[in-house]
C-alpha atoms as a PDB file:
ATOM      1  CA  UNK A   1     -33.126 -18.210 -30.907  1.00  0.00           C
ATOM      2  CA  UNK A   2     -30.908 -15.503 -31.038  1.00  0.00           C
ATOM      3  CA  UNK A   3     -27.353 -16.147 -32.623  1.00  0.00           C
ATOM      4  CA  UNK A   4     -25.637 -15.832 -29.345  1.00  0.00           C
ATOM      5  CA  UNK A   5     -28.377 -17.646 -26.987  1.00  0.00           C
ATOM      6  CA  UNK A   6     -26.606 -21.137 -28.481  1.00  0.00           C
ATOM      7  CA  UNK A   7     -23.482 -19.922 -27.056  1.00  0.00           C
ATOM      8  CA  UNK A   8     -21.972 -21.993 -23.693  1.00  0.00           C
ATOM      9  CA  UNK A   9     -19.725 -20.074 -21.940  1.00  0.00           C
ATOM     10  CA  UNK A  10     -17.213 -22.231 -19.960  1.00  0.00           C
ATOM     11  CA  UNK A  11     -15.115 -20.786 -16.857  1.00  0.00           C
ATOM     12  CA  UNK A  12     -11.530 -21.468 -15.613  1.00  0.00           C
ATOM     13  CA  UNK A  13     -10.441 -20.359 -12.635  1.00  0.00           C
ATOM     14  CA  UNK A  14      -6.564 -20.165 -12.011  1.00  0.00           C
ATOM     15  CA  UNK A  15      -4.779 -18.788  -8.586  1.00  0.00           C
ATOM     16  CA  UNK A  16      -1.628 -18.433  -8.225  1.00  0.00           C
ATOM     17  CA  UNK A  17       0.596 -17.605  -5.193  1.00  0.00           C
ATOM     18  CA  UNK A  18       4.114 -16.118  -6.171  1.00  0.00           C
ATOM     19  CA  UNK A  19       7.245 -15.233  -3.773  1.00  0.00           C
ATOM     20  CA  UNK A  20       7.203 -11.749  -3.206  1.00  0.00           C
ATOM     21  CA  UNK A  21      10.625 -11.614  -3.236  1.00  0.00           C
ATOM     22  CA  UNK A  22      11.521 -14.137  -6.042  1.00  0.00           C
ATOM     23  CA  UNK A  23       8.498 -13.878  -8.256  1.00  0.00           C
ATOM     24  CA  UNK A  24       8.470 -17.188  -8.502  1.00  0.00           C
ATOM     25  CA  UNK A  25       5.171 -19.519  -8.464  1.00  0.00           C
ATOM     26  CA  UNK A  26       4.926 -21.111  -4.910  1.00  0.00           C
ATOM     27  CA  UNK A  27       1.617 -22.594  -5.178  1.00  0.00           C
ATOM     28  CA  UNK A  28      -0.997 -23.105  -8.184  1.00  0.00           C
ATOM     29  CA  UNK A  29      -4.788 -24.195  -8.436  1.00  0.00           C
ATOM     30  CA  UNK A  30      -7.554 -24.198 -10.698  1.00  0.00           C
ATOM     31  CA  UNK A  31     -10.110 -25.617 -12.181  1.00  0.00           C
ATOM     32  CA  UNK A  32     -13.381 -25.686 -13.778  1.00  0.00           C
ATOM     33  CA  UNK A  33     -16.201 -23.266 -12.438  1.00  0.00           C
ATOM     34  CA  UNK A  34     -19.524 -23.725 -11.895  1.00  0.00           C
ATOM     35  CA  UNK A  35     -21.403 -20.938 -13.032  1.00  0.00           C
ATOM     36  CA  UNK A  36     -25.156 -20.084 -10.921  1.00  0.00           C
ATOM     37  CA  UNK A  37     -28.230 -21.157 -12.466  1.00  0.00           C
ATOM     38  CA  UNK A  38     -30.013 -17.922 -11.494  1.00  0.00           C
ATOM     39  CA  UNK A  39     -29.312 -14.285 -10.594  1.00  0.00           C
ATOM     40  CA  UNK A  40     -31.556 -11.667  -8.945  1.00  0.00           C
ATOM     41  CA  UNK A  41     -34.620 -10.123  -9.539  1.00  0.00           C
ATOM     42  CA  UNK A  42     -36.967  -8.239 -11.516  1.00  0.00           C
ATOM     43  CA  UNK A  43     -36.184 -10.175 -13.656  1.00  0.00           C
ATOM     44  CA  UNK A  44     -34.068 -13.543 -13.020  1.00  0.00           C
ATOM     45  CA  UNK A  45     -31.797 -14.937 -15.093  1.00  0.00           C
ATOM     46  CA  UNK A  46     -28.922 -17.627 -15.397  1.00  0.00           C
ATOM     47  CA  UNK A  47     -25.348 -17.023 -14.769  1.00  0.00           C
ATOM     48  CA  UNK A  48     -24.588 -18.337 -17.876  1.00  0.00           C
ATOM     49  CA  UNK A  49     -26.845 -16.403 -19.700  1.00  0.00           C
ATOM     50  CA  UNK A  50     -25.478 -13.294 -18.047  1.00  0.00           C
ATOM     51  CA  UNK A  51     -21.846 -14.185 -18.580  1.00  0.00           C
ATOM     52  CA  UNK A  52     -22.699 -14.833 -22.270  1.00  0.00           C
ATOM     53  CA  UNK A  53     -24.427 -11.539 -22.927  1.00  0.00           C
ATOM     54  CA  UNK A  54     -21.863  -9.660 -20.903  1.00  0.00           C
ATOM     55  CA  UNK A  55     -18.876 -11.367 -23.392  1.00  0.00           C
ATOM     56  CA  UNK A  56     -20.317 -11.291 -26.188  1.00  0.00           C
ATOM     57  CA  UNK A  57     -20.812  -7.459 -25.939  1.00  0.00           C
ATOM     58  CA  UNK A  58     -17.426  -7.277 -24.548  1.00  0.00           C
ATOM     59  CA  UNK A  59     -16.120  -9.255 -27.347  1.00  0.00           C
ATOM     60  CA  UNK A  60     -17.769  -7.321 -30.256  1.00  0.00           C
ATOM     61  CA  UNK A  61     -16.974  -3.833 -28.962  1.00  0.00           C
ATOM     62  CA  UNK A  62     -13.493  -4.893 -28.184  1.00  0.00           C
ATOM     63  CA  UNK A  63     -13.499  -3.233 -24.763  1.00  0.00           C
ATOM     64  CA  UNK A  64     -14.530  -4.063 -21.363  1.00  0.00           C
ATOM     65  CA  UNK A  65     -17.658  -1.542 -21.092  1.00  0.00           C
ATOM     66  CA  UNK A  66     -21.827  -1.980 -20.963  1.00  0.00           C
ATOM     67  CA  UNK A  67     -24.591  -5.132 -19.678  1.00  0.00           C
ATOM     68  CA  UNK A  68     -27.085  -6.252 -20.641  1.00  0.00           C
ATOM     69  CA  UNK A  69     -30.031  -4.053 -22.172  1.00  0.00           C
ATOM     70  CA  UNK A  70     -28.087  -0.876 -21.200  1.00  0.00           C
ATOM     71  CA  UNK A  71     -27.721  -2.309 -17.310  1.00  0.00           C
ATOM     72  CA  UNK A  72     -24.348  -0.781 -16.880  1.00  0.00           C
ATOM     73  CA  UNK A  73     -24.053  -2.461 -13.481  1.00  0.00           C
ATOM     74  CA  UNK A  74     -24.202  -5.752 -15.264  1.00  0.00           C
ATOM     75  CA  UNK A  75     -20.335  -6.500 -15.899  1.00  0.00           C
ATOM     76  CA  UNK A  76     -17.957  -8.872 -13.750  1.00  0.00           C
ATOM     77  CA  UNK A  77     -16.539  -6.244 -11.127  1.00  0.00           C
ATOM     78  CA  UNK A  78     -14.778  -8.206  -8.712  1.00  0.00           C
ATOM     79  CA  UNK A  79     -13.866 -11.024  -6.928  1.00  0.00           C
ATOM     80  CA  UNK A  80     -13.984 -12.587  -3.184  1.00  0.00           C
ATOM     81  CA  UNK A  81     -12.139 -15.313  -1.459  1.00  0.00           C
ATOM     82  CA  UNK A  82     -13.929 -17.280   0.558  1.00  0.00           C
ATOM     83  CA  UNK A  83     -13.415 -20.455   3.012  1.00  0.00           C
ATOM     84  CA  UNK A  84     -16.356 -22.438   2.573  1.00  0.00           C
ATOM     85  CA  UNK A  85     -15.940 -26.235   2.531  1.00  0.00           C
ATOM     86  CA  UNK A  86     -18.765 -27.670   0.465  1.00  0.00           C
ATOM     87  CA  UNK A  87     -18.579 -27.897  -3.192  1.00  0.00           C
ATOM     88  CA  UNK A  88     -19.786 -25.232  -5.998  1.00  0.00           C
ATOM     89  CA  UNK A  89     -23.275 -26.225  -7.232  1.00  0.00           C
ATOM     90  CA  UNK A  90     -25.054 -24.392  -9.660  1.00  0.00           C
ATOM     91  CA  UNK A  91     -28.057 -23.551  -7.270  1.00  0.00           C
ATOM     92  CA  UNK A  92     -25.626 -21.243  -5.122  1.00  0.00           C
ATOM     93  CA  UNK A  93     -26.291 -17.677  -4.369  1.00  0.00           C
ATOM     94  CA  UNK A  94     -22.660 -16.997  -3.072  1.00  0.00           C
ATOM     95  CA  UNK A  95     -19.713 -18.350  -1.950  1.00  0.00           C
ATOM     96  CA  UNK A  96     -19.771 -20.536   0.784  1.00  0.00           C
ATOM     97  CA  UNK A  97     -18.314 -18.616   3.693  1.00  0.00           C
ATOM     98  CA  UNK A  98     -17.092 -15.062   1.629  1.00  0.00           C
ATOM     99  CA  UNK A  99     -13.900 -13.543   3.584  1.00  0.00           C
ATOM    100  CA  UNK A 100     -15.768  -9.579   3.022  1.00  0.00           C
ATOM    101  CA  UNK A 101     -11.942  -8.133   3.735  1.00  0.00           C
ATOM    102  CA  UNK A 102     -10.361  -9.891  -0.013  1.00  0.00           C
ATOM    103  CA  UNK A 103     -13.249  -8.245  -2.095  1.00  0.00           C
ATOM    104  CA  UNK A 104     -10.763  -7.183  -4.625  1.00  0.00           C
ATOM    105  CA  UNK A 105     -11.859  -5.056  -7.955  1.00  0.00           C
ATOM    106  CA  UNK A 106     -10.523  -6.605 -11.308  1.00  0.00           C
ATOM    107  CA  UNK A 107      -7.206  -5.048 -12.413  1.00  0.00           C
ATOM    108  CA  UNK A 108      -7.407  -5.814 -15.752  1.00  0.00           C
ATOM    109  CA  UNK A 109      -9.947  -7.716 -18.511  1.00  0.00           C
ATOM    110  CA  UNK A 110      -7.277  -9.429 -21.435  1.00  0.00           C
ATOM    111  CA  UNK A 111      -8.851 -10.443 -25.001  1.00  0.00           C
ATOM    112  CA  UNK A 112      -7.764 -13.410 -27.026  1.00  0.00           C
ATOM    113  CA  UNK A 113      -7.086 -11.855 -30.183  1.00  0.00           C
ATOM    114  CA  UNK A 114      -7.188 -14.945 -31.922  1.00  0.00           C
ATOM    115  CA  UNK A 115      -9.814 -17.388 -29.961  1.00  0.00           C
ATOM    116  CA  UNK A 116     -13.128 -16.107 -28.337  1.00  0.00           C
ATOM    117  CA  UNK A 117     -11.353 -16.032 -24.757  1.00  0.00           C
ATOM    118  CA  UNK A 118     -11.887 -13.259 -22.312  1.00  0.00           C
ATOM    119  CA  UNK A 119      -9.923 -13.313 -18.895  1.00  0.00           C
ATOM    120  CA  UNK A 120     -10.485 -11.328 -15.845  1.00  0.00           C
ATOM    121  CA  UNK A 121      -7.975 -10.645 -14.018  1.00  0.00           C
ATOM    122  CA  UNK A 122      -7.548  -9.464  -9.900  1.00  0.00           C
ATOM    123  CA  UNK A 123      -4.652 -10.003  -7.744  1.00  0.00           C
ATOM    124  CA  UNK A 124      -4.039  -9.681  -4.150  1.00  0.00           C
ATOM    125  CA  UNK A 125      -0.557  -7.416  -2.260  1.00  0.00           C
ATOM    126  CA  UNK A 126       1.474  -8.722  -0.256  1.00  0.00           C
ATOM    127  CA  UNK A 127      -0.605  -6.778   2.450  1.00  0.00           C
ATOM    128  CA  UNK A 128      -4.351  -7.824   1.555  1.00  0.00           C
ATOM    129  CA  UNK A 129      -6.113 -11.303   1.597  1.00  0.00           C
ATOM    130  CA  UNK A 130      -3.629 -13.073   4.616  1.00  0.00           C
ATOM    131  CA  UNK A 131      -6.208 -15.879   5.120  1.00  0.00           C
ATOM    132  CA  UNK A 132      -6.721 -19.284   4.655  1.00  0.00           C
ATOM    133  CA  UNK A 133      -8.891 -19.822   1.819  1.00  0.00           C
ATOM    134  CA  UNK A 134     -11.252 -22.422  -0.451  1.00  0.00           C
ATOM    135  CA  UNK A 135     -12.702 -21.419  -2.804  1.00  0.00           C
ATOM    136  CA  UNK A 136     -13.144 -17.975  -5.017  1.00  0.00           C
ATOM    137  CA  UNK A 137     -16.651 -16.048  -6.648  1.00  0.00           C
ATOM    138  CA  UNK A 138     -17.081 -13.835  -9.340  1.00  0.00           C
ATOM    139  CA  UNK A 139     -19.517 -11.012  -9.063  1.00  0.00           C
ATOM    140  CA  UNK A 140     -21.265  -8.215 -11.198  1.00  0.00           C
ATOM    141  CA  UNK A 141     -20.701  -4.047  -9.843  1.00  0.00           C
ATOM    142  CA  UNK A 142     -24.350  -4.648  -8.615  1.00  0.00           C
ATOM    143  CA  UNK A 143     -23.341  -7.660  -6.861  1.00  0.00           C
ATOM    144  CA  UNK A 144     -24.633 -10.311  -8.569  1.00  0.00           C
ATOM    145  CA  UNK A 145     -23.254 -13.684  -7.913  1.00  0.00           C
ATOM    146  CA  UNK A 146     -21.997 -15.162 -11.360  1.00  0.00           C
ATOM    147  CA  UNK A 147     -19.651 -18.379 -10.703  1.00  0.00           C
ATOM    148  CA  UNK A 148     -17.784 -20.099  -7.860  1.00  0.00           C
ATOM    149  CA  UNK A 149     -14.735 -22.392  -7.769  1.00  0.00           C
ATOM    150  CA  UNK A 150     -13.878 -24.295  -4.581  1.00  0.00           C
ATOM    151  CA  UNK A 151     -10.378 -26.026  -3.954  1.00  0.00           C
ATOM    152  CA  UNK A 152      -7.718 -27.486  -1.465  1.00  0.00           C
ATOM    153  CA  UNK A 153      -7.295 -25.131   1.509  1.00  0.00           C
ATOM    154  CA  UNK A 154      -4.176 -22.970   1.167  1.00  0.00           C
ATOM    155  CA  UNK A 155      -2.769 -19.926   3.486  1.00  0.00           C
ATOM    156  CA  UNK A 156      -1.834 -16.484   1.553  1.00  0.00           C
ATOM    157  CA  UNK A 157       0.914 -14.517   4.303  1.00  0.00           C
ATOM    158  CA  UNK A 158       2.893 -11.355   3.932  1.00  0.00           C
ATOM    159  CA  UNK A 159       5.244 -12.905   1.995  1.00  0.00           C
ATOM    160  CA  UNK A 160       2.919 -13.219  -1.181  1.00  0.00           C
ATOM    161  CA  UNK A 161       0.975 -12.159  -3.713  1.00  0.00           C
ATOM    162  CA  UNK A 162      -1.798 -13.909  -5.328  1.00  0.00           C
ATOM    163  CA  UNK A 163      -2.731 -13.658  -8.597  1.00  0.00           C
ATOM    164  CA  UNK A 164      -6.470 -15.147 -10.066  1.00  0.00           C
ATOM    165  CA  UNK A 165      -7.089 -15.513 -13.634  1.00  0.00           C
ATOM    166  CA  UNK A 166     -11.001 -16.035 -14.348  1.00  0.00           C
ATOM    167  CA  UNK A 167     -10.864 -17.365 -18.027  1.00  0.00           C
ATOM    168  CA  UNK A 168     -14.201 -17.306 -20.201  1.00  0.00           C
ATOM    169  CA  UNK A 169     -13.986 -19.413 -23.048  1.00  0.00           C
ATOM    170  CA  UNK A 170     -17.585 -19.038 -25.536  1.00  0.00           C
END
């Protein structure tokens, strides 16, 4: 084995929905993810072997750039709301029922500087994402599927902006 193939990435998901006006945290949830058991072809592989090739890299260059076996395509990209209702399994290929208008690009990728933490980062305008939603997916730029998080149905309006943190803990 290689030194990093005994590594177990772990995924939080947080969302939060703050005031526009106020700033203030109106609604939270979160969770545990569920990361897929198998992504695309030539050559398939797990999620979780994915996610812990693409953080380790991240982690040892100390920036968010590169994939796996110079597959620039393969780095978490972006994320999608969705408003599927059954629960995230590892055998999913994508969310549930994906809402293709909140397909929003990561706005920033944070490093723990003390633990082996890397969160991703996208957030939602006042403007974008006015839906009723349940549940969230992480994706590669080439689209890969990597991890889903379902929860409690809750409505984004005008008057918010939502904020997801995707935490990756090896």
């Amino acid at each position: 084995l290689l030194p990093w193939e005994n590594l177990r990435p772990k995924g939080r998901v947080d969302l939060y929905l703050v005031d526009a006006r106020t700033g203030e945290v109106s609604r939270h949830v979160g969770g545990w993810n569920v990361v897929t058991s198998w992504i695309g072809a030539p050559t398939p592989m797990s999620g979780r072997d994915m996610m812990r090739r693409i953080l380790v890299k991240s982690l040892a260059t100390g920036g968010f750039s590169g994939g796996l076996g110079g597959d620039t395509t393969s780095t978490v990209h972006h994320m999608v709301l969705g408003s599927g209702t059954t629960a995230e399994t590892s055998s999913d290929v994508d969310l549930g029922v994906p809402i293709a208008a909140t397909e929003k690009n990561l706005s920033s990728v944070e490093f723990d500087a003390v633990n082996p933490y890397v969160t991703f980062v996208a957030e939602w305008a006042e403007d974008e994402a006015n839906f009723t939603m349940t549940e969230i997916g992480l994706y590669s730029e080439n689209g890969d599927f990597l991890a889903r998080r379902s929860f409690s149905s809750f409505s984004k309006t005008w008057s918010f902006r939502l904020h997801a943190l995707w935490l990756w803990i090896l």
